[in-house]
N, C-alpha and C. Protein backbone atom coordinates (compact mmCIF):
# COMPACT_ATOMS: atom_id res chain seq x y z
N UNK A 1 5.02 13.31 -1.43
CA UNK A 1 4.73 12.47 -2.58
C UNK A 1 3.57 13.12 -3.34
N UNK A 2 4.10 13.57 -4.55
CA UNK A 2 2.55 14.07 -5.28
C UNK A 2 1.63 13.12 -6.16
N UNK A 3 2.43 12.42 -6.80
CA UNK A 3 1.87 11.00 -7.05
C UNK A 3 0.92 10.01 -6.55
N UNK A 4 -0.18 9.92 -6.46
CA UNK A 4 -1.34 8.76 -5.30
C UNK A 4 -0.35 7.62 -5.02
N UNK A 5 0.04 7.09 -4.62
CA UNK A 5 0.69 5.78 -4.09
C UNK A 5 0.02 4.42 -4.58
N UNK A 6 -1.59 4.56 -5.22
CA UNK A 6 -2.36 3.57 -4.91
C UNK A 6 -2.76 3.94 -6.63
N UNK A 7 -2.83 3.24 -7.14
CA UNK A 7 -3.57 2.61 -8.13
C UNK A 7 -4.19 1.45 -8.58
N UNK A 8 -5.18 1.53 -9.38
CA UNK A 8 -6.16 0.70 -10.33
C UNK A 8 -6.51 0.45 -11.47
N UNK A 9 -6.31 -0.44 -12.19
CA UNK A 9 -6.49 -0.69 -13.69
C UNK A 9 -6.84 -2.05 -14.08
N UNK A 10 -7.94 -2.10 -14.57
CA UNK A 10 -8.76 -3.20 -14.86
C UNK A 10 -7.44 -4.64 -15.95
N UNK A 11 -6.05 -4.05 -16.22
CA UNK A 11 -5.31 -4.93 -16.52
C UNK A 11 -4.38 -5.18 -16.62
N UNK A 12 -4.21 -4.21 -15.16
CA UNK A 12 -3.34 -4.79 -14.01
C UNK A 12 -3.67 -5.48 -12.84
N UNK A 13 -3.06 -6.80 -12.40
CA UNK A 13 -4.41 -7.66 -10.97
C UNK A 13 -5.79 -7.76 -11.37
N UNK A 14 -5.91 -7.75 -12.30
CA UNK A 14 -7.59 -7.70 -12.30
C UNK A 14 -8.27 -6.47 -12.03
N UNK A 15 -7.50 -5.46 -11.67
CA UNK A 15 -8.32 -4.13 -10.79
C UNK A 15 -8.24 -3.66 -9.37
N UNK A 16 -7.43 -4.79 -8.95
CA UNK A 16 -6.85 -4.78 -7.25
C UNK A 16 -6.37 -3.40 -7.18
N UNK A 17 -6.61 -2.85 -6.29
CA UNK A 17 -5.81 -1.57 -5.94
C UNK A 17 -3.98 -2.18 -5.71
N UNK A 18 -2.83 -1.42 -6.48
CA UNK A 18 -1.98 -1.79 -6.04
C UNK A 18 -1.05 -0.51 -5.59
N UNK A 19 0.51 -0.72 -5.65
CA UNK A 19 1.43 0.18 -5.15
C UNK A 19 1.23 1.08 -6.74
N UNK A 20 1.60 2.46 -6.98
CA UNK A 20 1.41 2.84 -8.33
C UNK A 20 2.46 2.26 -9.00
N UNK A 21 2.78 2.02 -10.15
CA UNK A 21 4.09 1.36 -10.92
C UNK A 21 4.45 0.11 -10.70
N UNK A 22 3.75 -0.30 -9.76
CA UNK A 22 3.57 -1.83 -9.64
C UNK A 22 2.66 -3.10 -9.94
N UNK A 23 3.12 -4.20 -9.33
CA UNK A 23 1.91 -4.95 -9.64
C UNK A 23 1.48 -5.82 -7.96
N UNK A 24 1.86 -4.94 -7.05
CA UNK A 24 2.15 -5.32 -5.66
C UNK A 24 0.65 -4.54 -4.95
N UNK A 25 -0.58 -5.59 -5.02
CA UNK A 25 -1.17 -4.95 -3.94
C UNK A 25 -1.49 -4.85 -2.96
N UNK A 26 -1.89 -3.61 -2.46
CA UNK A 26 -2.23 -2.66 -1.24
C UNK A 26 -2.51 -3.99 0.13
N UNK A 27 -3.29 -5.33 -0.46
CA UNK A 27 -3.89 -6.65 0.31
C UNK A 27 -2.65 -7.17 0.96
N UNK A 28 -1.46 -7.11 -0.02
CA UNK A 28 -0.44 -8.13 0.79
C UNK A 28 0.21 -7.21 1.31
N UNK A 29 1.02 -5.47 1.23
CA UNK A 29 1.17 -4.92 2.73
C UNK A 29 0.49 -5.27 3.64
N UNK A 30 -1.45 -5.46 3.81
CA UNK A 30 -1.75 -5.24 4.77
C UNK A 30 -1.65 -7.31 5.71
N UNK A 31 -1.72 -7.97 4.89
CA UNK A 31 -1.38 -8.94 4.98
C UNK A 31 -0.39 -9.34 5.98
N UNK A 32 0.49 -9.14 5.13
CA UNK A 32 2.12 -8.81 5.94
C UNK A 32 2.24 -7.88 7.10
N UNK A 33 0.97 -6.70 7.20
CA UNK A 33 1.68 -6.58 8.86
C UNK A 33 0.78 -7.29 9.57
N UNK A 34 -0.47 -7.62 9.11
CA UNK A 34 -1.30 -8.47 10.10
C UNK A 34 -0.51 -9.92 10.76
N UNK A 35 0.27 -10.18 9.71
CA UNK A 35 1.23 -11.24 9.98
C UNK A 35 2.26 -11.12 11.28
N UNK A 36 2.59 -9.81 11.69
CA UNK A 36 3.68 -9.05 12.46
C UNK A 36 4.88 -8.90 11.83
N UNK A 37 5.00 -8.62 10.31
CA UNK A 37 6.13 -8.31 9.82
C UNK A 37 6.06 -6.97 9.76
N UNK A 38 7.62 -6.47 10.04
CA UNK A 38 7.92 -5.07 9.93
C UNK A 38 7.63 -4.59 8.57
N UNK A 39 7.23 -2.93 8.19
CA UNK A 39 7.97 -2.59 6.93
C UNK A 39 8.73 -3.04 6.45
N UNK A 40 10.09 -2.46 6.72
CA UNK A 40 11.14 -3.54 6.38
C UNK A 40 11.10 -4.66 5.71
N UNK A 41 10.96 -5.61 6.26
CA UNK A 41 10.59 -6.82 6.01
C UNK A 41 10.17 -7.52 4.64
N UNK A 42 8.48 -6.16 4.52
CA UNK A 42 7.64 -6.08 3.35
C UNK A 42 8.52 -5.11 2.34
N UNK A 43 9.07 -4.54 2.73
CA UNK A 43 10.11 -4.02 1.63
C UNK A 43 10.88 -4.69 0.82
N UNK A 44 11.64 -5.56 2.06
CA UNK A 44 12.48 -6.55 1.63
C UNK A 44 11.77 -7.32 0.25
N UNK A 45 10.86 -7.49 0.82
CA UNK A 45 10.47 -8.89 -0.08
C UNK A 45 9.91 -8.33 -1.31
N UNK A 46 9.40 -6.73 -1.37
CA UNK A 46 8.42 -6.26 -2.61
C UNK A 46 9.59 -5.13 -3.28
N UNK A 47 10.82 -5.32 -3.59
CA UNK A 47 11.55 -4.15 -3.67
C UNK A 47 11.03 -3.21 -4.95
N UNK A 48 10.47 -3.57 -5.49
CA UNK A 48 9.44 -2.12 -6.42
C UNK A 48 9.01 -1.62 -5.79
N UNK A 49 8.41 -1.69 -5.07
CA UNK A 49 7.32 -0.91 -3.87
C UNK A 49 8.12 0.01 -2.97
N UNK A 50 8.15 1.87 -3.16
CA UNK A 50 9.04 2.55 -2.21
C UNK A 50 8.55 2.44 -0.53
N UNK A 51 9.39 2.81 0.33
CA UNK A 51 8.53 3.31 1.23
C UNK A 51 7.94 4.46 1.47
N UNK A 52 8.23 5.53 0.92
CA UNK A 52 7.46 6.56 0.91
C UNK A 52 5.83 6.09 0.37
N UNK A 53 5.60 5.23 -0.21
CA UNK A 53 4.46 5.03 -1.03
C UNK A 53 3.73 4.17 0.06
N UNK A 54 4.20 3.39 1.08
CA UNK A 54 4.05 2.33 1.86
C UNK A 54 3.58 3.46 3.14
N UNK A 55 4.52 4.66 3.80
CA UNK A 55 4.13 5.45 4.44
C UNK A 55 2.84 6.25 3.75
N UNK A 56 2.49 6.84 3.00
CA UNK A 56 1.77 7.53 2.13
C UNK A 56 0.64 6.87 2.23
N UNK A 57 0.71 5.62 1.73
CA UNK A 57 -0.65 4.54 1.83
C UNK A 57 -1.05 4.08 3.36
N UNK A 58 -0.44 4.40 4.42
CA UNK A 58 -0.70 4.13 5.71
C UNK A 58 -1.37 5.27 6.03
N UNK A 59 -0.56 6.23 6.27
CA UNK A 59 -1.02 8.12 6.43
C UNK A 59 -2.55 7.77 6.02
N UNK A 60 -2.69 8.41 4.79
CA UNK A 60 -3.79 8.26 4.12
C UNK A 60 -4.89 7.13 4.95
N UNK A 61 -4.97 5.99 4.63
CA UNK A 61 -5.68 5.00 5.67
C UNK A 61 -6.32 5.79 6.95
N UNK A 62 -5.39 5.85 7.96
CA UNK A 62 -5.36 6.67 9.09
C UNK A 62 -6.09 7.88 9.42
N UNK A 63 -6.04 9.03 7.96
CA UNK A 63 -6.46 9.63 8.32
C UNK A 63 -8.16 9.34 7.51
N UNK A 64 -8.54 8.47 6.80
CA UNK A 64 -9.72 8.28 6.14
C UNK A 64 -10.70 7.70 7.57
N UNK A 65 -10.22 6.93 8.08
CA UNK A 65 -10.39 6.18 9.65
C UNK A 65 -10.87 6.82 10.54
N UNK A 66 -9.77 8.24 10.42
CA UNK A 66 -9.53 8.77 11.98
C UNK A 66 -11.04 9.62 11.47
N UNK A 67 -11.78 10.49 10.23
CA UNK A 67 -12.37 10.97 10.10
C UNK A 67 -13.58 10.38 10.10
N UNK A 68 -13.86 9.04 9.64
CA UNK A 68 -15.02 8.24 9.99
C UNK A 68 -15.61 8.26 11.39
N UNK A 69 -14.62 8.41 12.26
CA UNK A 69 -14.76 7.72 13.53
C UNK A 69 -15.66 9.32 13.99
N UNK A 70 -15.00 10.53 13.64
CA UNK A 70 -15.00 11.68 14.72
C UNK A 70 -16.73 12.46 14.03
């Protein structure tokens, strides 16, 4: 994906970080798995939102995390 997955714009959501091209944010993926819903699931329900962008925005996370920690 060369595209950021994640965008921001003061008028779109208010400025929420969302999916890029969307108006779906980054809060209710994480929402939804805290909930124990699959991908899937959150796919289902956000179909603008790819999963590559959903993988991409996890990756990313992970590795921002994994570098804090070490």
């Amino acid at each position: 994906m060369t595209q950021s997955p994640i965008s921001r714009d003061p008028e779109v959501m208010g400025g929420a970080a969302v999916f890029t091209g969307t108006r779906v944010p980054l809060q209710t993926l994480l929402d939804h798995l805290e909930a124990g819903d699959t991908i899937d699931e959150f796919l289902a329900g956000y179909p603008s939102v790819k999963r590559e962008q959903v993988v991409a925005f996890l990756e990313s996370a992970k590795d921002r995390l994994v570098a804090t920690l070490s």
